[in-house]
Protein backbone atom coordinates (compact mmCIF):
# COMPACT_ATOMS: atom_id res chain seq x y z
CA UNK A 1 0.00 0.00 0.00
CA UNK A 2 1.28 3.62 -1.08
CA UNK A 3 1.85 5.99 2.03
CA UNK A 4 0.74 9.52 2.13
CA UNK A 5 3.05 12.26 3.57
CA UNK A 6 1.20 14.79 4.83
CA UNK A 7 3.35 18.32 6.78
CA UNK A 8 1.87 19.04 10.49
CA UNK A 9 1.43 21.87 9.16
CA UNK A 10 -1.89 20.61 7.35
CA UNK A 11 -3.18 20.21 11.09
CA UNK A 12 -3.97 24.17 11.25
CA UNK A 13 -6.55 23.78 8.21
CA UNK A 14 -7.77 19.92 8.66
CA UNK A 15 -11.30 20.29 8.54
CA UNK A 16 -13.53 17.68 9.51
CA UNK A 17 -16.60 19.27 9.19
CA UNK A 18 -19.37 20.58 11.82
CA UNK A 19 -21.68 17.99 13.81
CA UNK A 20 -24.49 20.09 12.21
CA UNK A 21 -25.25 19.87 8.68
CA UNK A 22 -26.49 23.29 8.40
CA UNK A 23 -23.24 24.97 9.41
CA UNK A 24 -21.03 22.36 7.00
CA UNK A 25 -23.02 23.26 3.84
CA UNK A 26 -21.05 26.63 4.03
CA UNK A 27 -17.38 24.00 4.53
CA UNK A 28 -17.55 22.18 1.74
CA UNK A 29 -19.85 19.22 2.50
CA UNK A 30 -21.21 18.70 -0.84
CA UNK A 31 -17.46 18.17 -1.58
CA UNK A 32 -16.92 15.95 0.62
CA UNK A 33 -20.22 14.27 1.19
CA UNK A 34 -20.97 10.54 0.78
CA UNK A 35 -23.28 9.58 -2.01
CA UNK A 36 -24.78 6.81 -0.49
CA UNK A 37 -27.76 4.53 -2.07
CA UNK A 38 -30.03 5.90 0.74
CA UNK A 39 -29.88 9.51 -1.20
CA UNK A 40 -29.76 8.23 -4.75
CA UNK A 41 -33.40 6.51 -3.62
CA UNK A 42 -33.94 9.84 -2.35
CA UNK A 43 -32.73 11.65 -4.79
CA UNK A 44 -34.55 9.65 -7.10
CA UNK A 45 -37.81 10.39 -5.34
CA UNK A 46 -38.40 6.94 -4.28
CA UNK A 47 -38.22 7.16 -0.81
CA UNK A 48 -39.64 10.44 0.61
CA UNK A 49 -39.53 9.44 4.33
CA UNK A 50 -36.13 9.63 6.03
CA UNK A 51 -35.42 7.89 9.62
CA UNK A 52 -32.44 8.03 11.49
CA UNK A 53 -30.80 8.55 14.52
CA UNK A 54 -30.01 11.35 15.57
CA UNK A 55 -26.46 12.36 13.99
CA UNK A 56 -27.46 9.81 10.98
CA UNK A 57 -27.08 12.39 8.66
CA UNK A 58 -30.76 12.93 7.68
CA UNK A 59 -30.00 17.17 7.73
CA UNK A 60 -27.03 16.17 5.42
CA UNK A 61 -28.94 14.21 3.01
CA UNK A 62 -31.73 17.31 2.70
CA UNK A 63 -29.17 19.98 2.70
CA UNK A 64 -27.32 18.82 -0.22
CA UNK A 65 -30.36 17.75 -2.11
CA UNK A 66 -31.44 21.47 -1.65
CA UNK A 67 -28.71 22.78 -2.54
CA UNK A 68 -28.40 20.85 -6.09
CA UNK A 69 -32.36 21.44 -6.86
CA UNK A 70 -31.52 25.02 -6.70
CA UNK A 71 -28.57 24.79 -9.04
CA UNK A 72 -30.65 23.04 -11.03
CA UNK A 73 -32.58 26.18 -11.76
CA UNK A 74 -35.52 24.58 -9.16
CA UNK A 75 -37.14 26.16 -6.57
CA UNK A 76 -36.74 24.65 -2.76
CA UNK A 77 -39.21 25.57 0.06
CA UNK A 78 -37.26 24.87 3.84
CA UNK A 79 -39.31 23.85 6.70
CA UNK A 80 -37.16 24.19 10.13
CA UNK A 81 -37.58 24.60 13.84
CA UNK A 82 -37.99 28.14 13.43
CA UNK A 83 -40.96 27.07 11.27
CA UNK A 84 -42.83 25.27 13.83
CA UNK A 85 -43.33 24.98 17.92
CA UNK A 86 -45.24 21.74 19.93
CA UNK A 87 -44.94 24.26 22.65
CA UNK A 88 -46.82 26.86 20.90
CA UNK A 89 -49.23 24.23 19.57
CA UNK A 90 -49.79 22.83 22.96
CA UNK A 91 -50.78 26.20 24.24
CA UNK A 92 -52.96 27.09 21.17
CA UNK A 93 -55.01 24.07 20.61
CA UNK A 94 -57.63 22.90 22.57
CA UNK A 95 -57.54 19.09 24.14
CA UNK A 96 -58.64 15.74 21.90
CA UNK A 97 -60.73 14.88 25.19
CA UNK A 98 -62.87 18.33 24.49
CA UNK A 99 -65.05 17.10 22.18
CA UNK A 100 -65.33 15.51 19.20
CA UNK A 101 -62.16 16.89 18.00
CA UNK A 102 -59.98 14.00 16.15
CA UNK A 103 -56.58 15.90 15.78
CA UNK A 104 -54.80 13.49 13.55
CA UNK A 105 -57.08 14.11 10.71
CA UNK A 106 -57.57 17.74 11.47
CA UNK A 107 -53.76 18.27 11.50
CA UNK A 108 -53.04 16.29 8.09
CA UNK A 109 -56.08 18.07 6.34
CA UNK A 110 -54.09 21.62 8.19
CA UNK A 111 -50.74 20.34 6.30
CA UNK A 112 -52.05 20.28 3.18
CA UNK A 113 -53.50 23.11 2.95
CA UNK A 114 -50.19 24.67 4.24
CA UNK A 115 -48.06 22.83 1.67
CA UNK A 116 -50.29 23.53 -1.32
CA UNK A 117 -50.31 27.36 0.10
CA UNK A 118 -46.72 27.31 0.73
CA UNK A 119 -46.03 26.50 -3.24
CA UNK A 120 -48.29 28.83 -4.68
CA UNK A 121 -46.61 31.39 -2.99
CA UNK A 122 -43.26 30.19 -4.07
CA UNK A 123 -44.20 30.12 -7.64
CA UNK A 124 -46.28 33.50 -7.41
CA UNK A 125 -43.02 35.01 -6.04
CA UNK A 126 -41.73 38.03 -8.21
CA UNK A 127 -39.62 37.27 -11.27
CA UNK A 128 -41.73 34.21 -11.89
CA UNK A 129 -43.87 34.93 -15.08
CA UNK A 130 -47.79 34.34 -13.74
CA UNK A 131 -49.14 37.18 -15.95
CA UNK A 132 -51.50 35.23 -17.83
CA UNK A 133 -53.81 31.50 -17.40
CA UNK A 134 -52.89 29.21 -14.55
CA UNK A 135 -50.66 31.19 -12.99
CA UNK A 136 -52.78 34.21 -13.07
CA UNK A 137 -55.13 32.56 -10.75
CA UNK A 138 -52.59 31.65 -8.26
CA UNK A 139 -51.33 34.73 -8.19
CA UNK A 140 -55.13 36.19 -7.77
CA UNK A 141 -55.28 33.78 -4.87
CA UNK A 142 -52.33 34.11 -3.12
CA UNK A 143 -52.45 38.34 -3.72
CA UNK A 144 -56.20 37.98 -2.34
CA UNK A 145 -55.50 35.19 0.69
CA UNK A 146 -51.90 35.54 1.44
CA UNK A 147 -50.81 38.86 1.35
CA UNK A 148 -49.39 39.37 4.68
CA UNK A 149 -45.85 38.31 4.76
CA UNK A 150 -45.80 38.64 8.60
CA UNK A 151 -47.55 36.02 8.99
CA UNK A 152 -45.28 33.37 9.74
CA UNK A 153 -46.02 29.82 8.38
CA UNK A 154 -46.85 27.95 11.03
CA UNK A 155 -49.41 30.68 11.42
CA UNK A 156 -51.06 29.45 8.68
CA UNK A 157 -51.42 25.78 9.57
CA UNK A 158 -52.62 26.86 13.40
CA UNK A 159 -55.41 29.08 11.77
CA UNK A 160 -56.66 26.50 9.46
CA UNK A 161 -56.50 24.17 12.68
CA UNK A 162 -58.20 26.49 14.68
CA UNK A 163 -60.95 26.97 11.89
CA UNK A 164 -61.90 23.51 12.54
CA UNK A 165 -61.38 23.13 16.35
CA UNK A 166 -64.34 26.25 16.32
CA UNK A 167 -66.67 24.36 14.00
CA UNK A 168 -65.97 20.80 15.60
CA UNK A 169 -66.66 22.51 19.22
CA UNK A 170 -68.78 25.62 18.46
CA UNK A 171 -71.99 25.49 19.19
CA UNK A 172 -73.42 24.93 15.53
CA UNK A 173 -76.39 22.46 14.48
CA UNK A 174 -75.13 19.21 13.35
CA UNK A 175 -75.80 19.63 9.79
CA UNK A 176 -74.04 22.85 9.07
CA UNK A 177 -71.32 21.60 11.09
CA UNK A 178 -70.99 18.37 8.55
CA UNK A 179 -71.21 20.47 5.75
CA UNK A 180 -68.69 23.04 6.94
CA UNK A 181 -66.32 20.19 8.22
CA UNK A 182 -66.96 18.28 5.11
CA UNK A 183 -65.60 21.88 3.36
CA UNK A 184 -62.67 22.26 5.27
CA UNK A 185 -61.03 18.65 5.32
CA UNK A 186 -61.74 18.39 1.37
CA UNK A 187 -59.74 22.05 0.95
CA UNK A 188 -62.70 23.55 -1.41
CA UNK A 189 -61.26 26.87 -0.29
CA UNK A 190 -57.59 26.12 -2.88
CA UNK A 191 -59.21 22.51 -4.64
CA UNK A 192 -60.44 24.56 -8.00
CA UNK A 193 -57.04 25.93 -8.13
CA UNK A 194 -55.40 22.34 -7.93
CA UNK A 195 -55.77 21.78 -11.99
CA UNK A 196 -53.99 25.37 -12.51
CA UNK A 197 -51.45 24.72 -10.24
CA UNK A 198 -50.65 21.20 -12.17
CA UNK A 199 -50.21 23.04 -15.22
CA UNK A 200 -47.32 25.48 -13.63
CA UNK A 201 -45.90 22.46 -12.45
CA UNK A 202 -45.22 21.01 -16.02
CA UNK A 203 -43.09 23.80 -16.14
CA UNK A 204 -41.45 24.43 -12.78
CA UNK A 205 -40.07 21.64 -10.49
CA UNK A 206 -40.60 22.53 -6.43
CA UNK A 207 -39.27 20.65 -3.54
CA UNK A 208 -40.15 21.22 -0.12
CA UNK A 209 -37.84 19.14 3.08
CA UNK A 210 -39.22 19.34 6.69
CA UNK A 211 -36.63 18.47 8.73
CA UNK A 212 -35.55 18.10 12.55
CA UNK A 213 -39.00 17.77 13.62
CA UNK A 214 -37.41 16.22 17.08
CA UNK A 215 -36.49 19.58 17.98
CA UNK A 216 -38.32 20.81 20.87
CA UNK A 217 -40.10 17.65 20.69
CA UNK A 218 -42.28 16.87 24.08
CA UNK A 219 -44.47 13.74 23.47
CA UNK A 220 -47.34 16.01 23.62
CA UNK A 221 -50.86 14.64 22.04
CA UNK A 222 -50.31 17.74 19.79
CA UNK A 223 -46.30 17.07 18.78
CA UNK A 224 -47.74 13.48 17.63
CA UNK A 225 -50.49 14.91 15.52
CA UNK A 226 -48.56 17.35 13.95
CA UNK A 227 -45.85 14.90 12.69
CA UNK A 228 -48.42 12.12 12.18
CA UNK A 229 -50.77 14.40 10.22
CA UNK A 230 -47.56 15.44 8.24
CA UNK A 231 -47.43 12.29 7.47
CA UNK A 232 -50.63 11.87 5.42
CA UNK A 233 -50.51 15.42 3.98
CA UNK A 234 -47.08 14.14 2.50
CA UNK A 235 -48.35 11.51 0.71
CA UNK A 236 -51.39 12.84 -1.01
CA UNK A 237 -49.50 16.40 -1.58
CA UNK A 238 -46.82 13.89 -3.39
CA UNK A 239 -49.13 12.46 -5.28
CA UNK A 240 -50.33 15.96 -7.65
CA UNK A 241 -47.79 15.44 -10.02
CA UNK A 242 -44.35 14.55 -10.81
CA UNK A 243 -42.23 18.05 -10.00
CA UNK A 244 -43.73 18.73 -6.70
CA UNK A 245 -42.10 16.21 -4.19
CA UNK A 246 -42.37 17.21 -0.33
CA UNK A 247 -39.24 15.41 1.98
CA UNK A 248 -39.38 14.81 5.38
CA UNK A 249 -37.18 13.37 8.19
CA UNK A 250 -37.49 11.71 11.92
CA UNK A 251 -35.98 10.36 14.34
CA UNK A 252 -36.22 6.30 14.61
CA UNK A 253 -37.12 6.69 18.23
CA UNK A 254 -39.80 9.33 17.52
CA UNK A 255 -41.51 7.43 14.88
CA UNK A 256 -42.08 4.41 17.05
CA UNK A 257 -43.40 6.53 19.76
CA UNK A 258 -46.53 7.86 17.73
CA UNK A 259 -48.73 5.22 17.29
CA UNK A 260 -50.86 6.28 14.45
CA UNK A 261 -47.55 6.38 12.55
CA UNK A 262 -46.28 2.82 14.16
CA UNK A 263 -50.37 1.48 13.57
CA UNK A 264 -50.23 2.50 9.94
CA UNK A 265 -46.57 2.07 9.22
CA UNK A 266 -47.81 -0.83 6.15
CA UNK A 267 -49.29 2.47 4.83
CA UNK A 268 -45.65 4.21 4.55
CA UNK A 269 -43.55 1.22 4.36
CA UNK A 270 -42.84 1.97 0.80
CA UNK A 271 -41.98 5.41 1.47
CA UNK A 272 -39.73 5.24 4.22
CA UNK A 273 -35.77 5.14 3.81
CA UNK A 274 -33.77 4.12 7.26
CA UNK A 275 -30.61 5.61 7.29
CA UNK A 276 -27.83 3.32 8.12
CA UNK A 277 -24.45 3.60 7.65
CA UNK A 278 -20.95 0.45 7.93
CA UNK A 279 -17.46 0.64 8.56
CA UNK A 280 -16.33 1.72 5.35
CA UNK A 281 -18.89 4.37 4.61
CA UNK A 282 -17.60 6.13 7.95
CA UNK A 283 -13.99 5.74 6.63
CA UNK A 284 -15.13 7.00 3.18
CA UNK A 285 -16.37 10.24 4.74
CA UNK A 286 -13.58 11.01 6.30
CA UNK A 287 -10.67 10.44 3.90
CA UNK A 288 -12.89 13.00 1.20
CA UNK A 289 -12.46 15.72 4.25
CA UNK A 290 -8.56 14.54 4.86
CA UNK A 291 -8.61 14.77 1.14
CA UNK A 292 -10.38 18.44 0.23
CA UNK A 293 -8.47 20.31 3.56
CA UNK A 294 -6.13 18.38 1.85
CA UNK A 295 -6.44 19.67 -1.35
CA UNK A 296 -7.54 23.29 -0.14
CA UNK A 297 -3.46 23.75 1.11
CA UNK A 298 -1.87 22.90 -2.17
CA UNK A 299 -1.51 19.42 -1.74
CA UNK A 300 -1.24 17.57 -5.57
CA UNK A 301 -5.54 16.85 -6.15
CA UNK A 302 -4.48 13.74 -8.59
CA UNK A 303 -2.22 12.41 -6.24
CA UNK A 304 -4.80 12.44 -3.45
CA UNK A 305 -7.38 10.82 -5.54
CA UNK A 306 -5.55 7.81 -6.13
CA UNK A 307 -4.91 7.48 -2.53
CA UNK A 308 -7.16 5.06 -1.03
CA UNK A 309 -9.40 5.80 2.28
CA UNK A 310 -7.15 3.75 4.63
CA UNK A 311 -4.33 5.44 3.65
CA UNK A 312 -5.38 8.65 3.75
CA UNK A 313 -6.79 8.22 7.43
CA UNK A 314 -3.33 7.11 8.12
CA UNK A 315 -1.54 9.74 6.76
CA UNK A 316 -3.40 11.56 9.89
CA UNK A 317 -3.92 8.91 12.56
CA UNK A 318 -1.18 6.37 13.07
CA UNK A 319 -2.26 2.45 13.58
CA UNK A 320 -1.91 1.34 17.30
CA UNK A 321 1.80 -0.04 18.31
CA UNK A 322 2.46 -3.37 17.14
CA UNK A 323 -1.55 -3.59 15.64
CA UNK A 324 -2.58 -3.89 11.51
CA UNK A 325 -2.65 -0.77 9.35
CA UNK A 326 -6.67 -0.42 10.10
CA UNK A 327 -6.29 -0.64 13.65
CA UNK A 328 -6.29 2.92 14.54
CA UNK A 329 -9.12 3.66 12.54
CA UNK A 330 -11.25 0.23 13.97
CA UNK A 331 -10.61 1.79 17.36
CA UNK A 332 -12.11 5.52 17.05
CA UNK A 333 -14.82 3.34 14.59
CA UNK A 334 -15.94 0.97 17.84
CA UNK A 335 -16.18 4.18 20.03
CA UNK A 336 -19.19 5.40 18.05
CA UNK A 337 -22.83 4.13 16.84
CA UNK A 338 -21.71 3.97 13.39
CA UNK A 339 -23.40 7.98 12.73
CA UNK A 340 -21.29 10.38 10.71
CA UNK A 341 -21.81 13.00 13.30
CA UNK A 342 -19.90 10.64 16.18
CA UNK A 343 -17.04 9.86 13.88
CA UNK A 344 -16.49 13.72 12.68
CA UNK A 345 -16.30 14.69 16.84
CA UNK A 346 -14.23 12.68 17.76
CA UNK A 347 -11.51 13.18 15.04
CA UNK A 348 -12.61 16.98 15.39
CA UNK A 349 -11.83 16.39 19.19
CA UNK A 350 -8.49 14.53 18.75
CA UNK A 351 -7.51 17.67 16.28
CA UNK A 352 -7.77 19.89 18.89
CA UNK A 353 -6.07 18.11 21.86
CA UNK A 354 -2.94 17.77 19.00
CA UNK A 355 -3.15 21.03 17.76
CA UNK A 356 -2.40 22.05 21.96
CA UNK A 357 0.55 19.87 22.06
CA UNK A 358 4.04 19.54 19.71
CA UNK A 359 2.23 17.69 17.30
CA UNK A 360 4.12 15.34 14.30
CA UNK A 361 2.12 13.39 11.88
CA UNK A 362 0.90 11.12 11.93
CA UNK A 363 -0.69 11.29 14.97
CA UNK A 364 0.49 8.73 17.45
CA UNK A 365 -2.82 6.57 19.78
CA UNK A 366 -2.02 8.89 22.32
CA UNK A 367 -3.73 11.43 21.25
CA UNK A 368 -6.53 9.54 20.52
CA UNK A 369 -6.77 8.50 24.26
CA UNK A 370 -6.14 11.40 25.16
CA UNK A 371 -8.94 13.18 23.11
CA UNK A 372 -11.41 9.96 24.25
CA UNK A 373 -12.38 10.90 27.75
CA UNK A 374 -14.08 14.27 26.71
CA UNK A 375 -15.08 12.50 23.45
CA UNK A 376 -16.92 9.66 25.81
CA UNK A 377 -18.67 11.68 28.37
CA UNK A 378 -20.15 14.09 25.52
CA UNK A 379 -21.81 11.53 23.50
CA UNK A 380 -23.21 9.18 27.02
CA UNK A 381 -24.81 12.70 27.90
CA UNK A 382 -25.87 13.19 24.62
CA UNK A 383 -27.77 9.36 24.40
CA UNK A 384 -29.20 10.02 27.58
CA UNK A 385 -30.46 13.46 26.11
CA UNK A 386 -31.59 11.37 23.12
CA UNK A 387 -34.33 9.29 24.58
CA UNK A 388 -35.21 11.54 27.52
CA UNK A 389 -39.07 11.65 26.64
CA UNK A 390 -39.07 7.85 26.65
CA UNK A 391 -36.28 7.41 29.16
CA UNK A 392 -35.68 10.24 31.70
CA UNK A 393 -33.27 10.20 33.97
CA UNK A 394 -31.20 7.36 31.80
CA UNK A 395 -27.95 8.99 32.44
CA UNK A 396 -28.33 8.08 36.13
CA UNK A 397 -28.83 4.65 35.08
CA UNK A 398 -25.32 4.60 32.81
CA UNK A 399 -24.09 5.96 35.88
CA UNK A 400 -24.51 3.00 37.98
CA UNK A 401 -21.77 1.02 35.64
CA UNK A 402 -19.64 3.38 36.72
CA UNK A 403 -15.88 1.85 37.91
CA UNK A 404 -17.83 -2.27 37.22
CA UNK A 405 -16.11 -4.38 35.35
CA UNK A 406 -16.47 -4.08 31.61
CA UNK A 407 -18.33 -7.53 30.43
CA UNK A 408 -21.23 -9.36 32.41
CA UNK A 409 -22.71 -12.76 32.18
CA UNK A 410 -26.33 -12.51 31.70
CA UNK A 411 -27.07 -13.49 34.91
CA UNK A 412 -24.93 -10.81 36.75
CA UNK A 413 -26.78 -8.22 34.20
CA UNK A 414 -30.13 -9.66 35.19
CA UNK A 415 -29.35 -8.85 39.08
CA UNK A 416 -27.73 -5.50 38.90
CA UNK A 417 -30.90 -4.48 36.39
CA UNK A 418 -33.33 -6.19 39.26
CA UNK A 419 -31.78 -4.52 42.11
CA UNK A 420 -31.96 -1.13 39.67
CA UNK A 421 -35.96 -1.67 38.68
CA UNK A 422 -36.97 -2.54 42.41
CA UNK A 423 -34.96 0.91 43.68
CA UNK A 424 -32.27 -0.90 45.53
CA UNK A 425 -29.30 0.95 43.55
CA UNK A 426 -30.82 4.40 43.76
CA UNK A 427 -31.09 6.33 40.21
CA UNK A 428 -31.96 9.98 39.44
CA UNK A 429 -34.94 11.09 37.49
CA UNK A 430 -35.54 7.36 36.21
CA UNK A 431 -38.95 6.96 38.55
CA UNK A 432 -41.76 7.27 35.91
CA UNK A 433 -40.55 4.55 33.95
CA UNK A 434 -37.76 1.67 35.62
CA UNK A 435 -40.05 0.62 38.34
CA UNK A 436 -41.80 -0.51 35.45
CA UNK A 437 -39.25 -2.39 33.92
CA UNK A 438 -38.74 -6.48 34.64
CA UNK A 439 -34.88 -7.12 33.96
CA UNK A 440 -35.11 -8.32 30.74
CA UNK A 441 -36.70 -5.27 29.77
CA UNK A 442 -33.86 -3.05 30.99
CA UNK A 443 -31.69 -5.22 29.12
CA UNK A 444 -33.61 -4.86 26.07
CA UNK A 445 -33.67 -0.78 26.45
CA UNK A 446 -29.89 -0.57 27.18
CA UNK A 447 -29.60 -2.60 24.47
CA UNK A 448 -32.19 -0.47 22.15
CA UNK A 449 -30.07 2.98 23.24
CA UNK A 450 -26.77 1.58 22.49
CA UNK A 451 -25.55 1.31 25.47
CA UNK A 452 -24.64 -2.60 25.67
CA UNK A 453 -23.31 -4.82 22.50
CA UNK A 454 -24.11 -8.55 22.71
CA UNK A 455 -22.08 -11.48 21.46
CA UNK A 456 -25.06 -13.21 19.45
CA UNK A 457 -25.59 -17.57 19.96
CA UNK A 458 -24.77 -19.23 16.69
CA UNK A 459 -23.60 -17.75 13.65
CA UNK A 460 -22.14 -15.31 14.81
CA UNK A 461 -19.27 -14.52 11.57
CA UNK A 462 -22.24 -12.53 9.83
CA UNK A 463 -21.16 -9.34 11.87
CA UNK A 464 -17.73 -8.74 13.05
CA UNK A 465 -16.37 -12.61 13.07
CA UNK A 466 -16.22 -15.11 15.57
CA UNK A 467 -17.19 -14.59 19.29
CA UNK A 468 -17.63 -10.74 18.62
CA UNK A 469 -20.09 -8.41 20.74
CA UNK A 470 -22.39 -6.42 18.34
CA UNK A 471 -24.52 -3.50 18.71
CA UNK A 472 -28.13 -2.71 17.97
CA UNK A 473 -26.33 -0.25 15.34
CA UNK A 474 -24.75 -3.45 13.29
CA UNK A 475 -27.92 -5.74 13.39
CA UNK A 476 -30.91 -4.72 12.45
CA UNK A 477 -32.18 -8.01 14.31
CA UNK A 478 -31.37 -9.99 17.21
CA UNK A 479 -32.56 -12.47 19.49
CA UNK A 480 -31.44 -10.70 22.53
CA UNK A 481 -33.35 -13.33 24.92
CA UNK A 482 -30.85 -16.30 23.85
CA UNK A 483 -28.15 -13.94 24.77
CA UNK A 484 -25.86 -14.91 27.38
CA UNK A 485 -23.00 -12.26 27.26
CA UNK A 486 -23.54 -8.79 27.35
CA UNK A 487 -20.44 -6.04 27.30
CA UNK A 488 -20.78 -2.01 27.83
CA UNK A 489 -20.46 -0.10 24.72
CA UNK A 490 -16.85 0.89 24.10
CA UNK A 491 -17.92 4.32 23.29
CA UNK A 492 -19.21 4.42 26.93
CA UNK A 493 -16.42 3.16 28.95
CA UNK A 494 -13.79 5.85 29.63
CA UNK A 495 -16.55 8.19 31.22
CA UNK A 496 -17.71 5.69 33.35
CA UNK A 497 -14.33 4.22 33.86
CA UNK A 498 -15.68 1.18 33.39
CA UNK A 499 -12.56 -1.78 33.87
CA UNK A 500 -11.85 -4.45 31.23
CA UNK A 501 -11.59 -8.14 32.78
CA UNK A 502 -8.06 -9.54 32.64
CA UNK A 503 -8.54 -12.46 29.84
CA UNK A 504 -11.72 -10.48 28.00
């Protein structure tokens, strides 16, 4: 295998990107991003639904498919947190147990008229040429119903909801209310202007992504009918014709937690695109940033793109002493949950502890263990933070690992998770939900979270060879029950300081 030289001095420009897709659009990610078959089948249109962990890259995916649409010459409508709040919503809205107020259908009914509203007034924007047929009467609408430009957007869906919260619990004789209801779910105000907006669309390709909906998420019954009625609007909004395509994207963990979505998911199956990624997708992404800082200092571009991805990452991170040429790169690799954004902070995070020392490249392992005990107690707090609706307190319940040995035999995990379900090893903030648990259960949710691999009975060479533990982040399946050796997450174990077993 070729070696790469590479000067320290690279180390002041290496660039490994930002955790957050939105800031590394502006730092070359398109460069540098992996074209994986998840976004050609979104790209592609079909798949429309993205799931993920967080960190998964869902934001990536979206932000790069924005960006090319509007090279393209294509116009792109953004929905983000700013757009929308559950708290806000929460407040607004009156409660499901009112009255006969079904908010799933009310919200999806809400979203499409939003999303059709939200395109007219993209292509009635100035410079687009709506003078005369269709377009004229979009532009008639949207000059007549829309003018207001303070009025933000989710303004719009919230009076549309509240429009049929007042008929559903006004005081209005049943048949006018039918009628009226029957008005408002079937759009009549913006249906006759469906056909005209078809027509502009033979024309003019739009796109709209709705992304991070898990921020500010609080399990409320309005946060569920707002992504759930998404949902539905998505799929008949998609269906008007070929260059109008709306995106979305959710967390994994979210998704399960609304039922009608979970109830109905044969409904969406189709649709939905799980974002996954392996080892050497994770090494791909980060020899093209080694490669464009690379590049970006004067380095020779056809000389780095016949380097190869393990050689690149070693022209920056030396293998462990006395271990294969991969070995440095398998060790930050089993410190993470195979998502981009892991990977990318802790490299970012071993930059920086170099960068304050005499650093040579390439770098030797320790710096990496060095870097690994900030790296490690950022991303346990940050899983913890991850499932807090369905797990609170979970932290406290890492926390009682803390200093144990690093493997367990499944019954020594049974008894530390009984003693922790019947309050006998005292955790904080975990009371709503772990009394609740049996032990298997806690096994299954540590397992679920990441926080435990599991060295599966049988065949075991499918994922990581003989005798290896595995995480819920390798498998998409496994029969945890038959399980009879459980370890702690390497990503986990220097913030807990959590011992490895002579012999293990």
């Amino acid at each position: 295998m070729a070696r790469l030289v590479l000067s320290p001095k690279i180390l002041d420009g290496l660039d490994f990107g930002a955790p957050s897709a939105e800031r590394d659009i502006g730092r070359g990610l398109e460069k540098c991003f992996v074209e994986s078959a998840a976004y050609h089948r979104v790209h592609s249109g079909a798949k429309t639904v993205l799931l993920g962990n967080r960190g998964s890259g869902k934001s990536a995916i979206f932000q790069v498919l924005a960006k090319r649409e509007r090279t393209a010459g294509n116009r792109v409508i953004e929905l983000s947190p700013e757009d929308y709040s559950y708290e806000l919503l929460s407040s607004t809205m009156a409660a499901e147990n009112a009255g006969s107020w079904a908010k799933h259908g009310a919200y999806a009914a809400a979203w499409k008229y939003l999303l059709y509203v939200l395109v007219m007034k993209e292509i009635a924007r100035k410079g687009m040429r709506l003078a005369k047929g269709a377009g004229a009467e979009i532009h008639g609408y949207i000059r007549n119903n829309h003018a207001n430009v303070q009025m933000g957007r989710l303004s719009v869906l919230v009076s549309y909801l509240k429009r049929l919260e007042n008929i559903k619990l006004g005081p209005i004789e049943a048949g006018a209310k039918t009628r009226e209801l029957d008005r408002l779910y079937k759009l009549e105000e913006i249906n006759s202007l469906l056909p005209a907006l078809r027509k502009v669309l033979d024309k003019q390709r739009v796109t709209i992504v709705v992304d991070e909906l898990d921020r500010g998420w609080d399990s409320s019954e309005d946060a569920k009918a707002f992504v759930s009625g998404l949902f539905q609007a998505c799929v008949s909004v998609n269906a008007l014709h070929r260059n109008l395509s709306v995106y979305i994207s959710l967390r994994r963990e979210l998704y399960d937690d609304i039922p009608a979505l979970y109830e109905d998911a044969q409904k969406y199956r189709d649709l939905l695109e799980t974002i996954r990624w392996r080892e050497d997708s994770l090494l791909e992404l980060i020899a093209k940033r080694i490669r464009y800082s690379a590049r970006e200092m004067g380095y020779d571009a056809q000389v780095l793109d016949r380097t190869d991805d393990l050689t690149c990452w070693n022209a920056v991170f030396a293998p462990l002493p006395g271990a294969p040429v991969d070995s440095s790169f398998r060790y930050v690799a089993d410190r993470t949950l195979y998502r981009p954004r892991e990977i990318i902070e802790f490299c970012t995070t071993v930059l920086e502890v170099a960068r304050d020392r005499t650093p040579t490249l390439p770098l030797p392992y320790e710096t990496i263990r060095w870097a690994e005990r900030g790296y490690s107690e950022e991303r346990a707090k940050d899983i913890a933070a991850e499932y807090r609706f369905q797990y609170p307190g979970l932290l406290g319940v890492f926390e009682v690992f803390r200093g144990r040995d690093h493997a367990f035999e499944r019954e020594e995990l049974q008894l530390l998770c009984l003693e922790l379900v019947l309050g006998e090893i005292p955790t904080n903030g975990a009371s709503s939900w772990l009394p609740l648990c049996d032990p298997d259960g806690l096994i299954e949710i540590l397992w679920q979270t990441g926080f435990l691999t599991a060295q599966p009975v049988g065949d075991a060479d499918a994922v990581g060879g003989q005798g290896a533990f595995i995480g819920v982040h390798q498998v998409q399946h496994l029969n945890l029950a038959a399980v009879q050796r459980f370890q702690v997450h390497p990503m986990f174990r220097a913030y807990l300081g959590v011992q490895r077993r002579d012999g293990d």
